[in-house]
C-alpha atoms as a PDB file:
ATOM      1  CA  UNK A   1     -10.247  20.299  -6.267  1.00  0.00           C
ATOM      2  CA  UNK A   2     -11.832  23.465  -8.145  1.00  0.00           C
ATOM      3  CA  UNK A   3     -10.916  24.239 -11.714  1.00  0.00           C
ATOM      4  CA  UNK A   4     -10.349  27.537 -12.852  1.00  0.00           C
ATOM      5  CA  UNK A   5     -10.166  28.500 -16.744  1.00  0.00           C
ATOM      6  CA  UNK A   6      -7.624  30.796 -17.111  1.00  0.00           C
ATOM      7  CA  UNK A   7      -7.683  34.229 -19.577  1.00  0.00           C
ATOM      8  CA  UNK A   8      -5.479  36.019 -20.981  1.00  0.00           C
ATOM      9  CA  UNK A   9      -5.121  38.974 -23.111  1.00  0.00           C
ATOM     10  CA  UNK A  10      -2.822  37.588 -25.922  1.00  0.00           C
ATOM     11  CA  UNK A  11      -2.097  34.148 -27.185  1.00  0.00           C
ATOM     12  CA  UNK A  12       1.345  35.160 -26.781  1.00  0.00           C
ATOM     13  CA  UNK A  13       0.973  35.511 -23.043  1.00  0.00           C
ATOM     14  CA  UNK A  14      -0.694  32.019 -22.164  1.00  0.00           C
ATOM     15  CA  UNK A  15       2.369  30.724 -24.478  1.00  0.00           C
ATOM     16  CA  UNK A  16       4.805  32.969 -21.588  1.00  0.00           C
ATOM     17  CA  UNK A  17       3.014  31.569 -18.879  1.00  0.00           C
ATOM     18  CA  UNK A  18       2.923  28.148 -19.754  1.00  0.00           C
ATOM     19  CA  UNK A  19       6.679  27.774 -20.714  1.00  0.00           C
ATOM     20  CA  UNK A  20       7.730  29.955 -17.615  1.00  0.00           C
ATOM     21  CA  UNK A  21       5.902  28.259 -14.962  1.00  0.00           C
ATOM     22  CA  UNK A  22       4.528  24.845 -16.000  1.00  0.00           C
ATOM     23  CA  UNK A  23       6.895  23.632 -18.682  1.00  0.00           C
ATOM     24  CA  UNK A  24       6.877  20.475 -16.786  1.00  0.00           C
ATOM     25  CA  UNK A  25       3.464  19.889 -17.650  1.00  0.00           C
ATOM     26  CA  UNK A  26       2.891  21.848 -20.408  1.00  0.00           C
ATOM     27  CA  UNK A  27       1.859  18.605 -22.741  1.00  0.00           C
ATOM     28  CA  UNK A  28      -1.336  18.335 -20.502  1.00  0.00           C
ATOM     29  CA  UNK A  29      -2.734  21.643 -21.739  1.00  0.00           C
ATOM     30  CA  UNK A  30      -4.698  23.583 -24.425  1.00  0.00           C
ATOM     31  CA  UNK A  31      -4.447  27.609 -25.333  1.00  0.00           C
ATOM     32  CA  UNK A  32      -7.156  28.370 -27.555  1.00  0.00           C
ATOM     33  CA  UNK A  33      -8.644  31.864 -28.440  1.00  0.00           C
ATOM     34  CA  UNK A  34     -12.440  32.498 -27.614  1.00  0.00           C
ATOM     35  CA  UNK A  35     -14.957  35.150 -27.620  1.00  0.00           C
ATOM     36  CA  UNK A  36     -16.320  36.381 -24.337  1.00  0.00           C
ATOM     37  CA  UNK A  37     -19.556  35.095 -25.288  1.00  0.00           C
ATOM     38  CA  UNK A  38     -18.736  31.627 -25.446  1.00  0.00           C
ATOM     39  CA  UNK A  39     -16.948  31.649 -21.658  1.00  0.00           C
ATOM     40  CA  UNK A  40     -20.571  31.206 -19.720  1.00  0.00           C
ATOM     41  CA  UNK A  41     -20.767  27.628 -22.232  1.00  0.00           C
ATOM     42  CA  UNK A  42     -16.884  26.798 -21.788  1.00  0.00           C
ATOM     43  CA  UNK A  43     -17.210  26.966 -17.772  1.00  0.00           C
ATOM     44  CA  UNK A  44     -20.356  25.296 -17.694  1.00  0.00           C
ATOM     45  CA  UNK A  45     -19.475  22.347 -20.333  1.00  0.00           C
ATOM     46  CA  UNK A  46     -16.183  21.481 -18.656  1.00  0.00           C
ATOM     47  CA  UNK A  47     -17.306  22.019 -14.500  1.00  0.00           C
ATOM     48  CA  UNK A  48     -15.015  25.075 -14.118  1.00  0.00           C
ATOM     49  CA  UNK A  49     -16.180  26.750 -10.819  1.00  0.00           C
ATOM     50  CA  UNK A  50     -14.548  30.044 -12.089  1.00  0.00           C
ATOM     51  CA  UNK A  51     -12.188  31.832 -14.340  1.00  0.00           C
ATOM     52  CA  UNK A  52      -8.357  33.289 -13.630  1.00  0.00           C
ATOM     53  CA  UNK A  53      -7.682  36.505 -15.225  1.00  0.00           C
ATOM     54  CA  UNK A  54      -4.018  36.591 -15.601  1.00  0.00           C
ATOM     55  CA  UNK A  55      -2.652  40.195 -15.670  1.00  0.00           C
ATOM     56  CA  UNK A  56       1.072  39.830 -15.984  1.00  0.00           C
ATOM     57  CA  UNK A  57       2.225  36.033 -17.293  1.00  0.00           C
ATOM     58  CA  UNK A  58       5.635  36.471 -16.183  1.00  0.00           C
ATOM     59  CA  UNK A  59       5.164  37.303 -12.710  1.00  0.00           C
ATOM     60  CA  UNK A  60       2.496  35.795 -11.992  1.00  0.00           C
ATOM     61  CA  UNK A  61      -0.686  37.861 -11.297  1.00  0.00           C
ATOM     62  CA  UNK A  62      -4.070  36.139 -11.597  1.00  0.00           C
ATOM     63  CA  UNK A  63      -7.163  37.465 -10.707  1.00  0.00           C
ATOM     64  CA  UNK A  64     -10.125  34.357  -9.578  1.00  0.00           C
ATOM     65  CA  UNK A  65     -13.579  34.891 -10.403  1.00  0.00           C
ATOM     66  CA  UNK A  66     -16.357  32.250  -9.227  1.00  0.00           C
ATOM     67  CA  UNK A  67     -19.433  31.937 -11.117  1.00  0.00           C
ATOM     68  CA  UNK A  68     -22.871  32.162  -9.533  1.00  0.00           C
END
């Protein structure tokens, strides 16, 4: 199954997102704040095919991206 790493533009809104639509399983994930410059290693290192750009945590909109 692919992986996507998913972005967002706050800390506040991966919190939102989590606790609104994967409370269930929110014990089996990590928000941590990067730099852009460190995504290309993050994908790579952990076998992430892409990244999710999520727009709106509450609704939710998410933007995929694969790597090439």
């Amino acid at each position: 199954m692919p992986a996507y790493l998913l972005l967002f533009a706050e800390h506040a809104d991966a919190l939102s997102y989590l606790n609104t639509h994967g409370a269930d399983v929110a014990d089996q994930f990590q928000v941590e704040s990067c730099l852009g410059a460190q995504l290309r290693q993050i994908i790579e290192r952990w076998g992430f095919v892409g990244i999710g750009q999520v727009t709106d945590p509450l609704i939710p909109t998410v933007t995929f991206l694969q790597r090439q």
